[in-house]
C-alpha atoms as a PDB file:
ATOM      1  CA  UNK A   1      51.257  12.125  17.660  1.00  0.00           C
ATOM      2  CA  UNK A   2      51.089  12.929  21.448  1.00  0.00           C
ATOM      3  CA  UNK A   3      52.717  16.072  22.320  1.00  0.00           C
ATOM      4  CA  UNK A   4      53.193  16.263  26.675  1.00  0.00           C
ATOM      5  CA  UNK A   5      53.900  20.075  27.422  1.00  0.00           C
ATOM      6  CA  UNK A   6      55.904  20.817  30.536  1.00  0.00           C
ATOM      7  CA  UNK A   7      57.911  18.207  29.414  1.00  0.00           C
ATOM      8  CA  UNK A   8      60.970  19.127  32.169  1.00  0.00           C
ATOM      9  CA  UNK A   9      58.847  19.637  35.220  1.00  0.00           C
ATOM     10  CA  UNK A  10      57.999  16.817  37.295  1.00  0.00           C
ATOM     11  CA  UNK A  11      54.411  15.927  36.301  1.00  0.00           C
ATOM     12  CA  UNK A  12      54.984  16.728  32.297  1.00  0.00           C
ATOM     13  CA  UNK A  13      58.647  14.478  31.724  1.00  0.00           C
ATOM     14  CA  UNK A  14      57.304  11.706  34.485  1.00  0.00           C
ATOM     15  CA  UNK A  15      54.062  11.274  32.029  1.00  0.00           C
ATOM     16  CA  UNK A  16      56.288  10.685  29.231  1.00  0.00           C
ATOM     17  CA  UNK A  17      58.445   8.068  30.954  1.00  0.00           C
ATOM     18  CA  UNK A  18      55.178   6.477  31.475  1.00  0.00           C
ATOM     19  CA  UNK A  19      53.897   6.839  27.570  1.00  0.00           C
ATOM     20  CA  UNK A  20      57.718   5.734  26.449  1.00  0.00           C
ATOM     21  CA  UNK A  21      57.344   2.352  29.117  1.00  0.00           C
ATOM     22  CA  UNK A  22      53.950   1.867  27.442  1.00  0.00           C
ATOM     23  CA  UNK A  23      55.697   1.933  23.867  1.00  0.00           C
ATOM     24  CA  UNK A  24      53.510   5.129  23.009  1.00  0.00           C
ATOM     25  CA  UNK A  25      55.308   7.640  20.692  1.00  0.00           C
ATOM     26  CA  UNK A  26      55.465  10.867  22.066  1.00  0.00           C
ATOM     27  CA  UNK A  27      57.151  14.557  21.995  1.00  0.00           C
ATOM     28  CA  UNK A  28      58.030  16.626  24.946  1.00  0.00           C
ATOM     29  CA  UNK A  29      57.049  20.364  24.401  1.00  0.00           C
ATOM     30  CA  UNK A  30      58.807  22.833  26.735  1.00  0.00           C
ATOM     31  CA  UNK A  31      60.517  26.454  27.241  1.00  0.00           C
ATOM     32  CA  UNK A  32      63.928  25.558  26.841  1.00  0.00           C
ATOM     33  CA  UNK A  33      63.781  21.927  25.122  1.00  0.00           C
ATOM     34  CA  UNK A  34      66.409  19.329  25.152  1.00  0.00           C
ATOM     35  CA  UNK A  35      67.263  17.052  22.004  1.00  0.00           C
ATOM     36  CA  UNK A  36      64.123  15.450  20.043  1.00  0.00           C
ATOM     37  CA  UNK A  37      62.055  17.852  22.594  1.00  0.00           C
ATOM     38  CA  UNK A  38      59.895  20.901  20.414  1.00  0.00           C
ATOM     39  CA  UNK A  39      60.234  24.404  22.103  1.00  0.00           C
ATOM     40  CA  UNK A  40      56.745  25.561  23.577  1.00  0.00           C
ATOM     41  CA  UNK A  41      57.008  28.763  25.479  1.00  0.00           C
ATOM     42  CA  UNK A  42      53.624  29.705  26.400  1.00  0.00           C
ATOM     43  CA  UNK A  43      54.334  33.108  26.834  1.00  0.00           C
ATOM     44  CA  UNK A  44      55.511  33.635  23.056  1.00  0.00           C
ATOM     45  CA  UNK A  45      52.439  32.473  20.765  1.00  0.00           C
ATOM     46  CA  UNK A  46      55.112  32.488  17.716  1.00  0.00           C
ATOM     47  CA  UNK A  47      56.681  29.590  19.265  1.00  0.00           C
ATOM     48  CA  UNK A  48      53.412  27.165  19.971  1.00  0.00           C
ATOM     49  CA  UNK A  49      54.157  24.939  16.561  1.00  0.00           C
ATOM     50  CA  UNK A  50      51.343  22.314  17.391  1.00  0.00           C
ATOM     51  CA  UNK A  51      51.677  20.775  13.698  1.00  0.00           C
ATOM     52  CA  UNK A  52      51.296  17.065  13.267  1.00  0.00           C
ATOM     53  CA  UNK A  53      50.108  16.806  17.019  1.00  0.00           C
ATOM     54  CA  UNK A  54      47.018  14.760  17.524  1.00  0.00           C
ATOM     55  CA  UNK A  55      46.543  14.545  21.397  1.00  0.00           C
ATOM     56  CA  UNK A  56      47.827  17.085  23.536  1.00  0.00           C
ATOM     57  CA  UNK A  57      48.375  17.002  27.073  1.00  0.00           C
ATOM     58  CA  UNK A  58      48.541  20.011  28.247  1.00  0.00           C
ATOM     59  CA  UNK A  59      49.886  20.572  31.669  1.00  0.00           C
ATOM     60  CA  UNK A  60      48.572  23.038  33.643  1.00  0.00           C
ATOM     61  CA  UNK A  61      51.596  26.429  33.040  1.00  0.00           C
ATOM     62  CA  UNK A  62      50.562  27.613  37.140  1.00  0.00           C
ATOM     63  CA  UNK A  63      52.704  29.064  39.708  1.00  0.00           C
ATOM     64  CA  UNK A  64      51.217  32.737  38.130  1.00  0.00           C
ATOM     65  CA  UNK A  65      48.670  35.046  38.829  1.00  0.00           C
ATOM     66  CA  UNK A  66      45.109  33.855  37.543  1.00  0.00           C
ATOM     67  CA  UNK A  67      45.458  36.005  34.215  1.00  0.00           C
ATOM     68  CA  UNK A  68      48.538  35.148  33.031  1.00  0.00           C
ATOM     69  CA  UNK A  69      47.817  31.221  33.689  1.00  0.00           C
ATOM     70  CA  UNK A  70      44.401  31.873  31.831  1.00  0.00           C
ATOM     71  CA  UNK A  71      46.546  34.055  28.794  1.00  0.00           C
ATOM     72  CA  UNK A  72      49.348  31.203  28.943  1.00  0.00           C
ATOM     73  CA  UNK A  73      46.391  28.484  28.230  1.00  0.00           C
ATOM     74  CA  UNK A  74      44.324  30.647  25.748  1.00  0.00           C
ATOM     75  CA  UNK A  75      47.428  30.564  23.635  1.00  0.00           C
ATOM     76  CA  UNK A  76      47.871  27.093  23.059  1.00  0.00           C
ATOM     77  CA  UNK A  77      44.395  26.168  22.597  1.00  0.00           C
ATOM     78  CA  UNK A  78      44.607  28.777  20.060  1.00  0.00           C
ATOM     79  CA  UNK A  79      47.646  27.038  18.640  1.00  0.00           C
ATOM     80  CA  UNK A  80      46.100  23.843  19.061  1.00  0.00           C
ATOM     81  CA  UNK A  81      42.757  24.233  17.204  1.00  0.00           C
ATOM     82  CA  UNK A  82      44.788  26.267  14.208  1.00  0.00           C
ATOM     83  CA  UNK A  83      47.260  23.622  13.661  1.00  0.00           C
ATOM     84  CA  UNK A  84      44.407  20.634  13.881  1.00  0.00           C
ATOM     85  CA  UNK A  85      44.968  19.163  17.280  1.00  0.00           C
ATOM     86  CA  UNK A  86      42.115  16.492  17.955  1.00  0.00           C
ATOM     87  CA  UNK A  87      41.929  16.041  21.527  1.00  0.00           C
ATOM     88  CA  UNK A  88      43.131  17.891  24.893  1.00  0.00           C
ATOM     89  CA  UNK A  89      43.459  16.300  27.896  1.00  0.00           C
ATOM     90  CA  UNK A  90      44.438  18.518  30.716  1.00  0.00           C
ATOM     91  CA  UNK A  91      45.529  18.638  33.660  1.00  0.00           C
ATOM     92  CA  UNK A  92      43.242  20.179  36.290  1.00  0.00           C
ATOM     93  CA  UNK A  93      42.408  20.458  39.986  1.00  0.00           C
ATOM     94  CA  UNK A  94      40.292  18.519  42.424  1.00  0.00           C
ATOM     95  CA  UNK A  95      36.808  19.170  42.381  1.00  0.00           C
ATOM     96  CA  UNK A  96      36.983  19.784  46.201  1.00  0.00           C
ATOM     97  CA  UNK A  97      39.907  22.266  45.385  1.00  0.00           C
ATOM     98  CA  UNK A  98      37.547  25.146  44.439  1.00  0.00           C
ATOM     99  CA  UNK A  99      38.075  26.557  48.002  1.00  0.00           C
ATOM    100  CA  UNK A 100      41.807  27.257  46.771  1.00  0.00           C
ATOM    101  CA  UNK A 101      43.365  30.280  46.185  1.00  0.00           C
ATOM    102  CA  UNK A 102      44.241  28.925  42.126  1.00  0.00           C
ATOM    103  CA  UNK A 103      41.377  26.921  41.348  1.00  0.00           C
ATOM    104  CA  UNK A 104      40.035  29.720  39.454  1.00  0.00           C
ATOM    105  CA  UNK A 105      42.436  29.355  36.540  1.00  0.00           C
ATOM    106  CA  UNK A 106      41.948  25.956  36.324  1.00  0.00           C
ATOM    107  CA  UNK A 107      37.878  25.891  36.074  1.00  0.00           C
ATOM    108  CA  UNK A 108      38.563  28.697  33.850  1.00  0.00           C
ATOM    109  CA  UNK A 109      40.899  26.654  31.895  1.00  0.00           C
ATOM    110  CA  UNK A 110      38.628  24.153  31.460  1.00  0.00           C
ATOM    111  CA  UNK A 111      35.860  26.642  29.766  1.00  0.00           C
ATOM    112  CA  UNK A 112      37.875  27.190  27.403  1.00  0.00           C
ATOM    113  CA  UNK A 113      39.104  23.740  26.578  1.00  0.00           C
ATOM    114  CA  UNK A 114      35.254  22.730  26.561  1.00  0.00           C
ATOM    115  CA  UNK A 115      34.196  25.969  24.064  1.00  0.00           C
ATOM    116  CA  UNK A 116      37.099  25.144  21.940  1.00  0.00           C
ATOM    117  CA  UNK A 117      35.656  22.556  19.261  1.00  0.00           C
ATOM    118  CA  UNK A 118      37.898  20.064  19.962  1.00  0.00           C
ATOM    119  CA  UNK A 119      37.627  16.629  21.801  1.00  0.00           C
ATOM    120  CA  UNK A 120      38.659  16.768  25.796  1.00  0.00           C
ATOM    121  CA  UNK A 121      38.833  14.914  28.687  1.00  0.00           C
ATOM    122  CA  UNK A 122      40.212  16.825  32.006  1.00  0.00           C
ATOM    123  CA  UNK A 123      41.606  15.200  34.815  1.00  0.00           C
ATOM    124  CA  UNK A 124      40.909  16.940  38.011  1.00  0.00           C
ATOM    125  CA  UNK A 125      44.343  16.272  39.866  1.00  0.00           C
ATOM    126  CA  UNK A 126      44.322  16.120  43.584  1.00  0.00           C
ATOM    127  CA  UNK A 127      46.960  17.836  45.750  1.00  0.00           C
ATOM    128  CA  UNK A 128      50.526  15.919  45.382  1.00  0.00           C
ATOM    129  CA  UNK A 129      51.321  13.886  48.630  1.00  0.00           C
ATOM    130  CA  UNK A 130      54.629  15.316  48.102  1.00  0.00           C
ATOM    131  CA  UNK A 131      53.784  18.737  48.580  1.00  0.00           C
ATOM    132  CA  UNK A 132      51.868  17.409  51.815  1.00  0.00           C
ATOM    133  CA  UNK A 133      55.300  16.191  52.954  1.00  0.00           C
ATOM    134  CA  UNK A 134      57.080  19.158  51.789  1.00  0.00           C
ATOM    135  CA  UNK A 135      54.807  21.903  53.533  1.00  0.00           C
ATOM    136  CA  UNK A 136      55.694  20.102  57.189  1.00  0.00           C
ATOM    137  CA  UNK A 137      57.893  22.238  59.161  1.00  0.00           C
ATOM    138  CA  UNK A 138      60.908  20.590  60.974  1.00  0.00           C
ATOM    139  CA  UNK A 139      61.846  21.929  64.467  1.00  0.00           C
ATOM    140  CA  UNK A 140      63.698  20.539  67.202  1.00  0.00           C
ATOM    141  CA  UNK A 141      61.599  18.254  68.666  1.00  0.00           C
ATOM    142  CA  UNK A 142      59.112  17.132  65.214  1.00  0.00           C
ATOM    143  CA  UNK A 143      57.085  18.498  62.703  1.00  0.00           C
ATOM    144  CA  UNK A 144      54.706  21.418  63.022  1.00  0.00           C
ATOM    145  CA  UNK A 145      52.411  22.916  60.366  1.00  0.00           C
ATOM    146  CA  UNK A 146      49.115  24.889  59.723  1.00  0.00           C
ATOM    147  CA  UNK A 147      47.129  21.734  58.959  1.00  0.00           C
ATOM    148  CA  UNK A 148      45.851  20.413  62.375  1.00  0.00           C
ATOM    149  CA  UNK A 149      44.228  17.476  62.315  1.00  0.00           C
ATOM    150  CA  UNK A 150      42.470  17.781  59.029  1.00  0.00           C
ATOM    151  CA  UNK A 151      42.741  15.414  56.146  1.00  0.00           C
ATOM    152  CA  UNK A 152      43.922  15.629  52.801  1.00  0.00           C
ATOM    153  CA  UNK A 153      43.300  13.093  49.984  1.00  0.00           C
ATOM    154  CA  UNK A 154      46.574  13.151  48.796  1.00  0.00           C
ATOM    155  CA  UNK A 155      48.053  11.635  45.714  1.00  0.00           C
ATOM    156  CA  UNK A 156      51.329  10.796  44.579  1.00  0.00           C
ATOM    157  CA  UNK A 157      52.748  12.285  41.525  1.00  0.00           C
ATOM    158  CA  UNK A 158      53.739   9.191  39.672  1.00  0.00           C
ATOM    159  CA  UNK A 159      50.444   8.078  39.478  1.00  0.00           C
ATOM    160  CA  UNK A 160      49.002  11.305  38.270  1.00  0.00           C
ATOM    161  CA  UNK A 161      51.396  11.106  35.602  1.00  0.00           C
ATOM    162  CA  UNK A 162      50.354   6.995  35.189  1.00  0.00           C
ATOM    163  CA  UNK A 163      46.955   8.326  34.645  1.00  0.00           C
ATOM    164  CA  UNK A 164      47.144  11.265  31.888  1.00  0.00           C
ATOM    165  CA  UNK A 165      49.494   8.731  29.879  1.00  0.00           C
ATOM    166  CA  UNK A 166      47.031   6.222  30.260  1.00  0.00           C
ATOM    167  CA  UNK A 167      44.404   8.289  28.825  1.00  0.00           C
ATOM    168  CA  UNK A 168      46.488   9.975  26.193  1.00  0.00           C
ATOM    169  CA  UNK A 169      47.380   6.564  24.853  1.00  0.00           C
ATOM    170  CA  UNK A 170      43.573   5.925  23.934  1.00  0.00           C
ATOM    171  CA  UNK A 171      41.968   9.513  24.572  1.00  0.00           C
ATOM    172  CA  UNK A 172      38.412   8.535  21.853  1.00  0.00           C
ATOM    173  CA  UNK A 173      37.665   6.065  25.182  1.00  0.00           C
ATOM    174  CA  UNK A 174      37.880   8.921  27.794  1.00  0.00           C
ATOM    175  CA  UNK A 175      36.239  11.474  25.394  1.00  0.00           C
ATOM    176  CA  UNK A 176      33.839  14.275  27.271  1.00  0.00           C
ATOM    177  CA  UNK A 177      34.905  12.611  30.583  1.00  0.00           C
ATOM    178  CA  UNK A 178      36.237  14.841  33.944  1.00  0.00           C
ATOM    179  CA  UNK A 179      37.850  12.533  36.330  1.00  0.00           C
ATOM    180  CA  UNK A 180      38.671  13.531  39.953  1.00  0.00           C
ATOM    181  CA  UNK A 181      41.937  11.558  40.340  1.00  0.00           C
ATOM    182  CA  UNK A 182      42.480  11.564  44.421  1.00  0.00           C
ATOM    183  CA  UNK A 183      44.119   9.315  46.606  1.00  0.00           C
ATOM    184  CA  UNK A 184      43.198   7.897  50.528  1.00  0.00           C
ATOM    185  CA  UNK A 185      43.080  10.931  53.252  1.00  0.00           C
ATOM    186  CA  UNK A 186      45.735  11.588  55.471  1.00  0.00           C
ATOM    187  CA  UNK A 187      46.844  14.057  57.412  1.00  0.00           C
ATOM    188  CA  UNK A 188      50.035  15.932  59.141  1.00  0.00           C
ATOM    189  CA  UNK A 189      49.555  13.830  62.263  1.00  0.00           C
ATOM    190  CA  UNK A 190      49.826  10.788  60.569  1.00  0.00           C
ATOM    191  CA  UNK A 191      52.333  11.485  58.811  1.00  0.00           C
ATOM    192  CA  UNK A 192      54.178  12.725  61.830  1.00  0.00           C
ATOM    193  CA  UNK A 193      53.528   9.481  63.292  1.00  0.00           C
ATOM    194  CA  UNK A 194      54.820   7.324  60.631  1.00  0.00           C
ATOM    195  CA  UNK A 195      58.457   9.856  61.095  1.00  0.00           C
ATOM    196  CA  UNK A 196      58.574   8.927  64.680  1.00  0.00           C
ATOM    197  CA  UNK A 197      58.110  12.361  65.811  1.00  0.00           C
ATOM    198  CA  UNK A 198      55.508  14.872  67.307  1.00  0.00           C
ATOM    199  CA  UNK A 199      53.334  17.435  65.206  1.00  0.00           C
ATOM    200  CA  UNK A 200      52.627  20.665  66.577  1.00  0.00           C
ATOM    201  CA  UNK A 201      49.310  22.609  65.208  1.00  0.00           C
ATOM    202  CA  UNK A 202      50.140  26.342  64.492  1.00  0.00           C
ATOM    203  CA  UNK A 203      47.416  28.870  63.860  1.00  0.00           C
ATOM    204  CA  UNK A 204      46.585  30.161  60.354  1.00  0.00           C
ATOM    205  CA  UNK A 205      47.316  33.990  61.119  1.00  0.00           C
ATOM    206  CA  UNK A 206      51.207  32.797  62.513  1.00  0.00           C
ATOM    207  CA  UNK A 207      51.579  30.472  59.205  1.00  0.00           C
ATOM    208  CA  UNK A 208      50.432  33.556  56.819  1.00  0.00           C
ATOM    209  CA  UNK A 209      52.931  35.932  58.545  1.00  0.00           C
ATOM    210  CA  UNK A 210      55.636  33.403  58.158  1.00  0.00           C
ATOM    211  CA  UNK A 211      54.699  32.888  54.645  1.00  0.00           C
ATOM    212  CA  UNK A 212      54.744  36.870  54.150  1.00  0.00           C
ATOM    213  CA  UNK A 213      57.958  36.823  55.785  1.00  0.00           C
ATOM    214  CA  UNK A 214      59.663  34.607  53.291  1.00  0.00           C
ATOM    215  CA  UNK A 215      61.106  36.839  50.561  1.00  0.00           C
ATOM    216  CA  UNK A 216      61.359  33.760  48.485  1.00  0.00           C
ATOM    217  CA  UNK A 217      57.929  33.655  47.504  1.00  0.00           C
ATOM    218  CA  UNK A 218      56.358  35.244  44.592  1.00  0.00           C
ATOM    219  CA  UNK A 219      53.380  37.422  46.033  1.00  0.00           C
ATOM    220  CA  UNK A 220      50.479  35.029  44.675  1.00  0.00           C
ATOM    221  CA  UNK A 221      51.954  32.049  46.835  1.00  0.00           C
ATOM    222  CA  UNK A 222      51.671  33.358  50.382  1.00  0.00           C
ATOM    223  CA  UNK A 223      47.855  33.445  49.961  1.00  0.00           C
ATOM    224  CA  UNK A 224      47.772  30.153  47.849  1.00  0.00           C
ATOM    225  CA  UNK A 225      49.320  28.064  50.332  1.00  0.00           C
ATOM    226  CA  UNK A 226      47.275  29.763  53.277  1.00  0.00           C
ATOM    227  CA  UNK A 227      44.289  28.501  51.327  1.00  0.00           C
ATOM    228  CA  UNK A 228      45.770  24.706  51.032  1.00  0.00           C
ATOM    229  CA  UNK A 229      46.384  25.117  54.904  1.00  0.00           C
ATOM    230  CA  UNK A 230      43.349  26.076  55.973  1.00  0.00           C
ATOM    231  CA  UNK A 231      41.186  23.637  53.390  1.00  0.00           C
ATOM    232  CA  UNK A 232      42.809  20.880  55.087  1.00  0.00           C
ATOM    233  CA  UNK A 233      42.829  22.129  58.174  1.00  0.00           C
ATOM    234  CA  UNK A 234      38.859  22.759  58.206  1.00  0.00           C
ATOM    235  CA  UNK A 235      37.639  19.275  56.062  1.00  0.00           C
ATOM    236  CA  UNK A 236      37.524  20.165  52.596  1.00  0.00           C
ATOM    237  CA  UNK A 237      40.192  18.155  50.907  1.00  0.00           C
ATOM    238  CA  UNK A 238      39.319  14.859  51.958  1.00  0.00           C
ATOM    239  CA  UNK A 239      36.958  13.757  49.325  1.00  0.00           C
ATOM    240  CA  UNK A 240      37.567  10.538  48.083  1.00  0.00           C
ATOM    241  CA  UNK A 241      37.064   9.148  44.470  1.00  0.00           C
ATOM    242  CA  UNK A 242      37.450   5.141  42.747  1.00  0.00           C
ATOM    243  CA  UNK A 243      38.579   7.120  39.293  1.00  0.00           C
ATOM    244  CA  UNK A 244      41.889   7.016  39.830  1.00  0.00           C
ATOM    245  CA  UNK A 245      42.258   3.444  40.887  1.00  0.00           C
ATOM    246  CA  UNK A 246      39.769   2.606  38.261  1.00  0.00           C
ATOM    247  CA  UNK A 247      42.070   4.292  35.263  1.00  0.00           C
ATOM    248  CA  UNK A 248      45.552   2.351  36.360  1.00  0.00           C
ATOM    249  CA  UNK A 249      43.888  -0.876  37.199  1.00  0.00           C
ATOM    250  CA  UNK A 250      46.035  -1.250  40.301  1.00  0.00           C
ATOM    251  CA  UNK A 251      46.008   0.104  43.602  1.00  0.00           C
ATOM    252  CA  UNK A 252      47.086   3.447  44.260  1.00  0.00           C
ATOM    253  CA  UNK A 253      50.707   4.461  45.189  1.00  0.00           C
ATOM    254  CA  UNK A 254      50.439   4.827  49.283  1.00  0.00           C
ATOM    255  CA  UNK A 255      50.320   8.567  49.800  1.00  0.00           C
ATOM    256  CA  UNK A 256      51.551   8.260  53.741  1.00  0.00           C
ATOM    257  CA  UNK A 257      54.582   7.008  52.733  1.00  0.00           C
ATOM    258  CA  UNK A 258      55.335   9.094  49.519  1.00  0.00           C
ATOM    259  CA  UNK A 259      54.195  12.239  52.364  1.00  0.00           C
ATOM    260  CA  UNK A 260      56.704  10.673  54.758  1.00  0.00           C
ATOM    261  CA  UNK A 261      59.435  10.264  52.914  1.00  0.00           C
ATOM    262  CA  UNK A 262      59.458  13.466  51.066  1.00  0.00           C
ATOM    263  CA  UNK A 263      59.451  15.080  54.692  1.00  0.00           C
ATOM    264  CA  UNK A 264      62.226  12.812  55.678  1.00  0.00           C
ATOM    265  CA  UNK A 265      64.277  14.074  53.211  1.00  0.00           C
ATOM    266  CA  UNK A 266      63.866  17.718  54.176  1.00  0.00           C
ATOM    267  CA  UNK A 267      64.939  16.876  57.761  1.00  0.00           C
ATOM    268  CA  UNK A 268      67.780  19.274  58.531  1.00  0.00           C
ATOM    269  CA  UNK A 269      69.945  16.108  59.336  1.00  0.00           C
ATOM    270  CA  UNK A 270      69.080  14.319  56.655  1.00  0.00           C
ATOM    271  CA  UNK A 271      72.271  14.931  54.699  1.00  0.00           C
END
């Protein structure tokens, strides 16, 4: 059996729509699970029941500090290799993301999954073209943001999700492989463009202050999304890679337009 944790965020429950349209059996694992879903809190071990699972995908738990993302893993690949789990395939970051401010709990993540005894394959997820769309700026006369004119290989989410069912549904054929699943570059000013509106470059220090300034953020999130901002911005996220395309067997979802029209929707008179 395939067991998808996360299974009500975005990545985790679109994965299983994908398994369930590929007629793969599979079980949602989550904190606070819905009917035919198992509970899977990582932060209570005594809940990670892992029994009769065969391949798990295990979504990355982030949006923590680096050693309670690392505890929150260690858990349920202890869980995993005590209740017999055969195969983990996870879900990782970028290889070009190691200039990022949470890459560490993800290379970290996959040491462990590697020293575990099990079978693995990781796929190194590039940075969601929605959250490229999302972390533009509106003002009155465009779109401004810390990014400049630097590119981003961005990805949509679906197909991330496409890919981990894909290899969950056969994981012996992707065994000991680490794919870097990335999509074309593009950047804020394109993006922009394809609104119909201007982009205005900001400087990093006036971005961080904002992002201090926002007593909505946890403190970990100011400096990880300075570190997105100024990865882009200076030519480090643009790395392309045929893996992705080469797992789906079609041509990638166009990340300009997913961008665009998740920044669309945040216009302030988009309602």
């Amino acid at each position: 059996m395939i067991m998808v944790t996360g299974a009500n965020g975005q990545l985790g429950s679109l994965t299983l729509q994908e398994l369930a349209e590929r007629h793969v059996p599979a079980l949602g694992g989550t904190r606070s699970p819905a009917e035919g879903q198992r509970r899977l809190d990582f932060d209570d071990p005594a809940s990670l029941d892992l029994t009769g699972v065969s391949t798990l995908v295990l979504v990355s738990a982030g949006y923590a500090e680096d050693d309670q993302v690392i505890t929150r893993h260690q858990a349920v690949l202890d869980a995993a290799v005590r209740d017999g789990v055969s195969h983990v395939v996870y879900t990782s970051l970028a290889g070009d993301g190691d200039h990022l401010g949470f890459a560490l709990a993800h290379r970290a993540t996959e040491q462990l999954i590697k020293g575990s005894g099990m079978g693995w394959t990781v796929l190194r997820n590039g940075l969601y073209a929605e959250l490229f769309g999302a972390l533009l700026t509106w003002t009155a006369d465009g779109v401004e943001s810390a990014f400049g004119d630097g590119a981003l290989a961005a990805v949509a989410r679906a197909d991330l999700a496409a890919a981990a069912a894909v290899v969950a549904g056969d994981p012996a054929a992707h065994a000991g492989t680490t794919y870097d699943l990335v999509g074309e570059p593009i950047t804020a000013v394109d993006i922009a463009a394809s609104l119909g509106v201007a982009h205005r470059t900001i400087g990093l220090s006036e971005y961080r202050a904002r992002l201090l300034a926002d007593d909505t953020l946890l403190p970990f999130q100011p400096p990880m999304l300075a570190s997105i901002a100024t990865s882009v911005r200076h030519g480090f996220l643009g790395t392309t890679s045929p893996d992705l395309a080469q797992l789906l067997g079609r041509p990638l979802t166009d990340p300009l337009t997913v961008a665009r029209d998740t920044a669309a929707a945040m216009r302030p008179d988009a309602g």
